[in-house]
C-alpha atoms as a PDB file:
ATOM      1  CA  UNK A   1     -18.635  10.565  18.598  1.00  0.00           C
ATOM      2  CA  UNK A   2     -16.525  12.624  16.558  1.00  0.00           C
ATOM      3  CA  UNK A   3     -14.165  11.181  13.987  1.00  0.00           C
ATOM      4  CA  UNK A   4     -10.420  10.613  14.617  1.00  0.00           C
ATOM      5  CA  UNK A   5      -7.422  10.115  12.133  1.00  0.00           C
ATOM      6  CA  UNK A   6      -4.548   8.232  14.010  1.00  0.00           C
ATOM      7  CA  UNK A   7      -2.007  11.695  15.183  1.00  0.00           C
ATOM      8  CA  UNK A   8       0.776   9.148  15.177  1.00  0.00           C
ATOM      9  CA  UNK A   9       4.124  10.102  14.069  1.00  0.00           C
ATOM     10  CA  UNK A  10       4.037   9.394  10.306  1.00  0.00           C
ATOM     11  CA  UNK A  11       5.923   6.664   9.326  1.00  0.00           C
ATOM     12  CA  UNK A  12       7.276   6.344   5.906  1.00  0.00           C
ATOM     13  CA  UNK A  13       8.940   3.574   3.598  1.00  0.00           C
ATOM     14  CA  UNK A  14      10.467   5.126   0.709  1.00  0.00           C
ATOM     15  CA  UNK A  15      10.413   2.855  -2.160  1.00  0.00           C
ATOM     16  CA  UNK A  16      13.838   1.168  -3.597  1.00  0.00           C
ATOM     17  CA  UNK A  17      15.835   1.626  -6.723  1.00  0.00           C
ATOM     18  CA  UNK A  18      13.562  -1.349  -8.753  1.00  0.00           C
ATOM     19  CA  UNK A  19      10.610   0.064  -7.885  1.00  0.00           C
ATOM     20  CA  UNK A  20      11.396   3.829  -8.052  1.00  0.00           C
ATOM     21  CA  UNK A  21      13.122   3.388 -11.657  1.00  0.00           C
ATOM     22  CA  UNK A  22      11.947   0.114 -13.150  1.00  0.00           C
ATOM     23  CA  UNK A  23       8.485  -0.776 -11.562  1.00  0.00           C
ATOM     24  CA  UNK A  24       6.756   2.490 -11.135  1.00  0.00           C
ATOM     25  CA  UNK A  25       7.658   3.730 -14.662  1.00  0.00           C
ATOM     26  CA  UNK A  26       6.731   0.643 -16.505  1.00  0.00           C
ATOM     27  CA  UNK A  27       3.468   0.711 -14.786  1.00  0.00           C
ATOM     28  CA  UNK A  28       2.348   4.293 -14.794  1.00  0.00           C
ATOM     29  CA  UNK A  29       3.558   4.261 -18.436  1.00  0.00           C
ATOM     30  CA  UNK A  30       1.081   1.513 -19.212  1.00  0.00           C
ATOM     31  CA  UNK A  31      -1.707   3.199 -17.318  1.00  0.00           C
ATOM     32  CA  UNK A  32      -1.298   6.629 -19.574  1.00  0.00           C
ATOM     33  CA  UNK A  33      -1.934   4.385 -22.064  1.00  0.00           C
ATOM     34  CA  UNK A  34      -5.059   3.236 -20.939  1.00  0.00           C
ATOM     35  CA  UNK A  35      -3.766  -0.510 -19.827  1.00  0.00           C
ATOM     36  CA  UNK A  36      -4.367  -0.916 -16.104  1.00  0.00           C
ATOM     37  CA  UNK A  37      -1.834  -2.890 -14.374  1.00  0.00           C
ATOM     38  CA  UNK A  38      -4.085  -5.111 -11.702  1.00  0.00           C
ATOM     39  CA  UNK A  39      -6.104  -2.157 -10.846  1.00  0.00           C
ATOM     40  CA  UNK A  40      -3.244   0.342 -11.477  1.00  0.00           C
ATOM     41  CA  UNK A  41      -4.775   4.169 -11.929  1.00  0.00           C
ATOM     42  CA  UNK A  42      -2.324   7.445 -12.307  1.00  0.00           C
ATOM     43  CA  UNK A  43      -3.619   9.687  -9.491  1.00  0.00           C
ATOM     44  CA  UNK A  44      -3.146  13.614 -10.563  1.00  0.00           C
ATOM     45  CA  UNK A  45      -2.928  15.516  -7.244  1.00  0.00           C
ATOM     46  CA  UNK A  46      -1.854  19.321  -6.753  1.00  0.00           C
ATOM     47  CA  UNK A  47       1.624  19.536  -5.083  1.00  0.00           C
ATOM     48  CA  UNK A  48       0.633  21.257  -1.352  1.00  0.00           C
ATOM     49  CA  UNK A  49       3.527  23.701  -1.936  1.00  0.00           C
ATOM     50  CA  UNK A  50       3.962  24.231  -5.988  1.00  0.00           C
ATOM     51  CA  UNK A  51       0.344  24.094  -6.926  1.00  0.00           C
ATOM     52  CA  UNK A  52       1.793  21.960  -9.984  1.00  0.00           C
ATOM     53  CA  UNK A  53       0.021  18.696 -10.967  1.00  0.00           C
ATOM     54  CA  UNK A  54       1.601  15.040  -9.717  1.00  0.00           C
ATOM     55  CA  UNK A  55       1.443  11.774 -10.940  1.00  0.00           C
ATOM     56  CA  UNK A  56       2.026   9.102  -9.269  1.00  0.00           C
ATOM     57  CA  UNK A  57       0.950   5.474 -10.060  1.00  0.00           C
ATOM     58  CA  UNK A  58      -1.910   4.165  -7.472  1.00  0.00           C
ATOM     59  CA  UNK A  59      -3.775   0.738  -7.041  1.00  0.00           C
ATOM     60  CA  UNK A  60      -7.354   1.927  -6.554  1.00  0.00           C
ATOM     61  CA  UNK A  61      -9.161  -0.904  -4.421  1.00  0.00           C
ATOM     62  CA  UNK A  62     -13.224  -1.360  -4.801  1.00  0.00           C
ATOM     63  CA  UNK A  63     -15.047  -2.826  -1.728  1.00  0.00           C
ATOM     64  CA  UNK A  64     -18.544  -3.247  -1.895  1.00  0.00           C
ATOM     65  CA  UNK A  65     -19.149  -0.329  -4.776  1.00  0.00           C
ATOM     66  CA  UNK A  66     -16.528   1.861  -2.989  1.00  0.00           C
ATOM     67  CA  UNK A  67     -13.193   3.054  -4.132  1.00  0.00           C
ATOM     68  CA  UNK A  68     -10.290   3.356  -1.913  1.00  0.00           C
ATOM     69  CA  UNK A  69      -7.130   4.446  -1.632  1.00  0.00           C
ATOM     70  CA  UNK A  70      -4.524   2.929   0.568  1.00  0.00           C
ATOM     71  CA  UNK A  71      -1.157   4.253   0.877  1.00  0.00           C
ATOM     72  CA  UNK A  72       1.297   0.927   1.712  1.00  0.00           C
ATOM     73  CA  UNK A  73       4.572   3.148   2.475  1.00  0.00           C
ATOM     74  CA  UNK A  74       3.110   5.425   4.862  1.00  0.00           C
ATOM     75  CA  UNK A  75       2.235   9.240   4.646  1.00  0.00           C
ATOM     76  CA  UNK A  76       4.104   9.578   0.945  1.00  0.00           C
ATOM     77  CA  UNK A  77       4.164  13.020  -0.899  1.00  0.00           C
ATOM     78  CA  UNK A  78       0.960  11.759  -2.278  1.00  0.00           C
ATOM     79  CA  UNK A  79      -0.724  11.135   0.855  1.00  0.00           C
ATOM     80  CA  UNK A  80       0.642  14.919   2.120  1.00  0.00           C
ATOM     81  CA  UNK A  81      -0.884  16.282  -1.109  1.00  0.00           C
ATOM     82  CA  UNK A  82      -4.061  14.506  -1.227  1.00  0.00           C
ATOM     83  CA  UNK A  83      -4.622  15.631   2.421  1.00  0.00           C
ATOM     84  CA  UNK A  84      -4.126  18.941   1.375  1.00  0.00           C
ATOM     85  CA  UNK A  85      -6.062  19.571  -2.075  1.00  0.00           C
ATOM     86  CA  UNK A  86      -8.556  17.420  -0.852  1.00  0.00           C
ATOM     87  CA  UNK A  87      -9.291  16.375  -4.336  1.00  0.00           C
ATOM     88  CA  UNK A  88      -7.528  14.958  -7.397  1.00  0.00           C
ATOM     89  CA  UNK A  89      -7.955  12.910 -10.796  1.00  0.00           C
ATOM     90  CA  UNK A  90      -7.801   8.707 -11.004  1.00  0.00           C
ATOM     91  CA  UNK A  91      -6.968   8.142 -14.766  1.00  0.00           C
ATOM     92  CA  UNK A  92      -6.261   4.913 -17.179  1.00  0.00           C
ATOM     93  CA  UNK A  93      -5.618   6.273 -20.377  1.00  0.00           C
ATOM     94  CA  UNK A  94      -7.492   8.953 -21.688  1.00  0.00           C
ATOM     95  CA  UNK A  95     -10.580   7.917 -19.391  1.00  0.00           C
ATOM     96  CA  UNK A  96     -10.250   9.711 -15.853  1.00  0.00           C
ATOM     97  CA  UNK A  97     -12.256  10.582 -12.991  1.00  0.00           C
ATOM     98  CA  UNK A  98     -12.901  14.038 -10.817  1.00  0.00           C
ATOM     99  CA  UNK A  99     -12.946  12.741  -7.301  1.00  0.00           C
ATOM    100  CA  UNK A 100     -12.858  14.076  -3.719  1.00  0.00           C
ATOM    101  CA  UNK A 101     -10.997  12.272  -1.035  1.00  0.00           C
ATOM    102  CA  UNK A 102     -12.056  11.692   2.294  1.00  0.00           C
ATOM    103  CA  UNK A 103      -9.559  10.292   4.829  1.00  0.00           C
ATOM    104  CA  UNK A 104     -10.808   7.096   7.163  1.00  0.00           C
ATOM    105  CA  UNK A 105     -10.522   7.072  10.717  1.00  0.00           C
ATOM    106  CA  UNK A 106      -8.075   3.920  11.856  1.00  0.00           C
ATOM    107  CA  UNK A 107     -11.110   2.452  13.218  1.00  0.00           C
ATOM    108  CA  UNK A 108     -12.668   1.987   9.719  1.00  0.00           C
ATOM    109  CA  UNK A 109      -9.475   1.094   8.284  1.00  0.00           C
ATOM    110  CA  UNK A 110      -9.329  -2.729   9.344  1.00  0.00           C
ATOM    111  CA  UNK A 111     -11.922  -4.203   6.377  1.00  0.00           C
ATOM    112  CA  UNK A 112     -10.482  -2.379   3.426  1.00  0.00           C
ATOM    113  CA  UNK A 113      -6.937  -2.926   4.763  1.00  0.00           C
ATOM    114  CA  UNK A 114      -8.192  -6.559   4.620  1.00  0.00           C
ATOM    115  CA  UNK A 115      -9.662  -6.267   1.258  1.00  0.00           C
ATOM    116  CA  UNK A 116      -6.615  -4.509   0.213  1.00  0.00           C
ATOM    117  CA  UNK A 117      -4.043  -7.213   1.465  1.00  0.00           C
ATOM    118  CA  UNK A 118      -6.007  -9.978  -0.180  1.00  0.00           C
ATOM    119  CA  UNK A 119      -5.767  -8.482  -3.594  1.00  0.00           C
ATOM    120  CA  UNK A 120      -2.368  -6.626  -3.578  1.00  0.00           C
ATOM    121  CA  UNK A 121      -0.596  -9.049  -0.779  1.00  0.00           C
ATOM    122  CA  UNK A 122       2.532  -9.949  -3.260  1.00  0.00           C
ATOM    123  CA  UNK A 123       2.694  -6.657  -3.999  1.00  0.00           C
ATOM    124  CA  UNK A 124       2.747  -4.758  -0.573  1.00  0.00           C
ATOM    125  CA  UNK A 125       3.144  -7.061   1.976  1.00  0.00           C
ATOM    126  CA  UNK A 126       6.316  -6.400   2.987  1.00  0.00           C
ATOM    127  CA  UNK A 127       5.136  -2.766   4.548  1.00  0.00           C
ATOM    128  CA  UNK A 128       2.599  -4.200   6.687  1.00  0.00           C
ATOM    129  CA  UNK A 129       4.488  -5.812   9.778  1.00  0.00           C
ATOM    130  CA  UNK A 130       3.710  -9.419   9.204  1.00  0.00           C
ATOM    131  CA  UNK A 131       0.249  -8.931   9.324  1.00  0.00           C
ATOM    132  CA  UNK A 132      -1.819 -10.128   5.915  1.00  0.00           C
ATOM    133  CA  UNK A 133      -5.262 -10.478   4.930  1.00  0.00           C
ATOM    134  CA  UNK A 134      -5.432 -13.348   7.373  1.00  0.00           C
ATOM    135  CA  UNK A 135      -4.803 -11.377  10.083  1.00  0.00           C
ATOM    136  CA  UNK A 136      -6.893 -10.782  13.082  1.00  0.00           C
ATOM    137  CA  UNK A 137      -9.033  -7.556  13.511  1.00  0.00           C
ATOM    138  CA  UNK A 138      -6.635  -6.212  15.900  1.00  0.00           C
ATOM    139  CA  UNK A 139      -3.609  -6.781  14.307  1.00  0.00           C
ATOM    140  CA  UNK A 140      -5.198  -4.654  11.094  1.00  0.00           C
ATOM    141  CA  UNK A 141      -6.339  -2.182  13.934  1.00  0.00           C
ATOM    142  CA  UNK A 142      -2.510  -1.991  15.407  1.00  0.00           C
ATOM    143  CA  UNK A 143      -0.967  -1.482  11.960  1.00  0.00           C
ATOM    144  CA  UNK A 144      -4.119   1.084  10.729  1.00  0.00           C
ATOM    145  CA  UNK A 145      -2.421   4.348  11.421  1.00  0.00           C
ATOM    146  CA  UNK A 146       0.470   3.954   9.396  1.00  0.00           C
ATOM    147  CA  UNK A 147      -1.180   3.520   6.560  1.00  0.00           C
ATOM    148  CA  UNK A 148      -3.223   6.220   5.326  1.00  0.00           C
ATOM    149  CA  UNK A 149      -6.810   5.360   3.599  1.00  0.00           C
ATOM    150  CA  UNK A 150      -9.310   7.408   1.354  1.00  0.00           C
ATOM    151  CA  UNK A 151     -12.450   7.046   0.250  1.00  0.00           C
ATOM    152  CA  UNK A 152     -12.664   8.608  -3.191  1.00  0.00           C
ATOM    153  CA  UNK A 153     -16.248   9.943  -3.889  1.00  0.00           C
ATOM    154  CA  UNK A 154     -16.836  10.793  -7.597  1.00  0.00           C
ATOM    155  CA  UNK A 155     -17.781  14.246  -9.115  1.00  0.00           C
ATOM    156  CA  UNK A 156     -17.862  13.728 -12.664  1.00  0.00           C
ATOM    157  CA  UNK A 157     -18.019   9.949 -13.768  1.00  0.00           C
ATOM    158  CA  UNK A 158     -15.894   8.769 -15.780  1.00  0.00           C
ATOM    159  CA  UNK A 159     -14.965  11.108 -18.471  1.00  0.00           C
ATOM    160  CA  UNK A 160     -12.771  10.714 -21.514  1.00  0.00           C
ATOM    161  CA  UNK A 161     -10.588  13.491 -22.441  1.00  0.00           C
END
């Protein structure tokens, strides 16, 4: 069988004036400085186009040993560049860690969206239709591909610079 990611229109949610100039600062500022906001990591990511280094504050999500990615709003300009390098940097401080994505297929999606929407539900929720970490199986499967997930395999360990 040969692996799938969802070829759905991307959808998008862009975030709103609180969390675009209040929220996201306040917590990526903490995470430079090595305090990590419920799980909060600054993912470094080359833009696809410019080449130059992003930041953007993530919540990394650990199932069962695993780290994960999920992107809440859609196919952001992190998603795009992560796609595209293939690789990037999870940091807290001056600790950070190489790592290569790999995107899931929606069908592998449903128990780390799960996970996910347990921990971050507060947070998040809102983007996901209704649907919560109580949710069936196939309502996780419905909402799946809209919201991008990647397994982030480690390269270097974690490494302080």
């Amino acid at each position: 069988m040969t692996a799938t990611v969802s070829t759905t229109i991307p959808t998008y949610r862009p975030p709103g004036f609180v969390t675009r100039r209040v929220m996201n600062p306040i917590v990526a500022f903490l995470t430079r400085r090595g305090i990590s906001v419920w799980g909060s990591r600054i993912l470094e990511v080359r833009g696809r186009r410019s080449g130059a280094l992003r930041r953007v504050p993530v919540n990394v999500l650990t199932l069962d040993g695993v780290d994960y990615l999920v992107a809440p709003r859609g196919v952001t300009q992190w998603v795009r560049n992560l796609r595209a390098a293939g690789e990037a940097s999870v940091r807290v401080g001056r600790r950070h860690t190489d790592v290569v994505a790999h995107e899931l297929d929606d069908a592998d999606k449903v128990p780390v969206l799960r996970a996910y929407l347990a921990r971050w539900k507060a947070e998040v929720g809102a983007f996901f239709d209704g649907v919560d970490d109580t949710s069936t199986d196939d309502d996780l499967a419905r909402i799946a591909p809209r919201h991008p997930v990647f397994r982030l395999t480690p390269t270097n360990g974690d490494v302080e610079s």
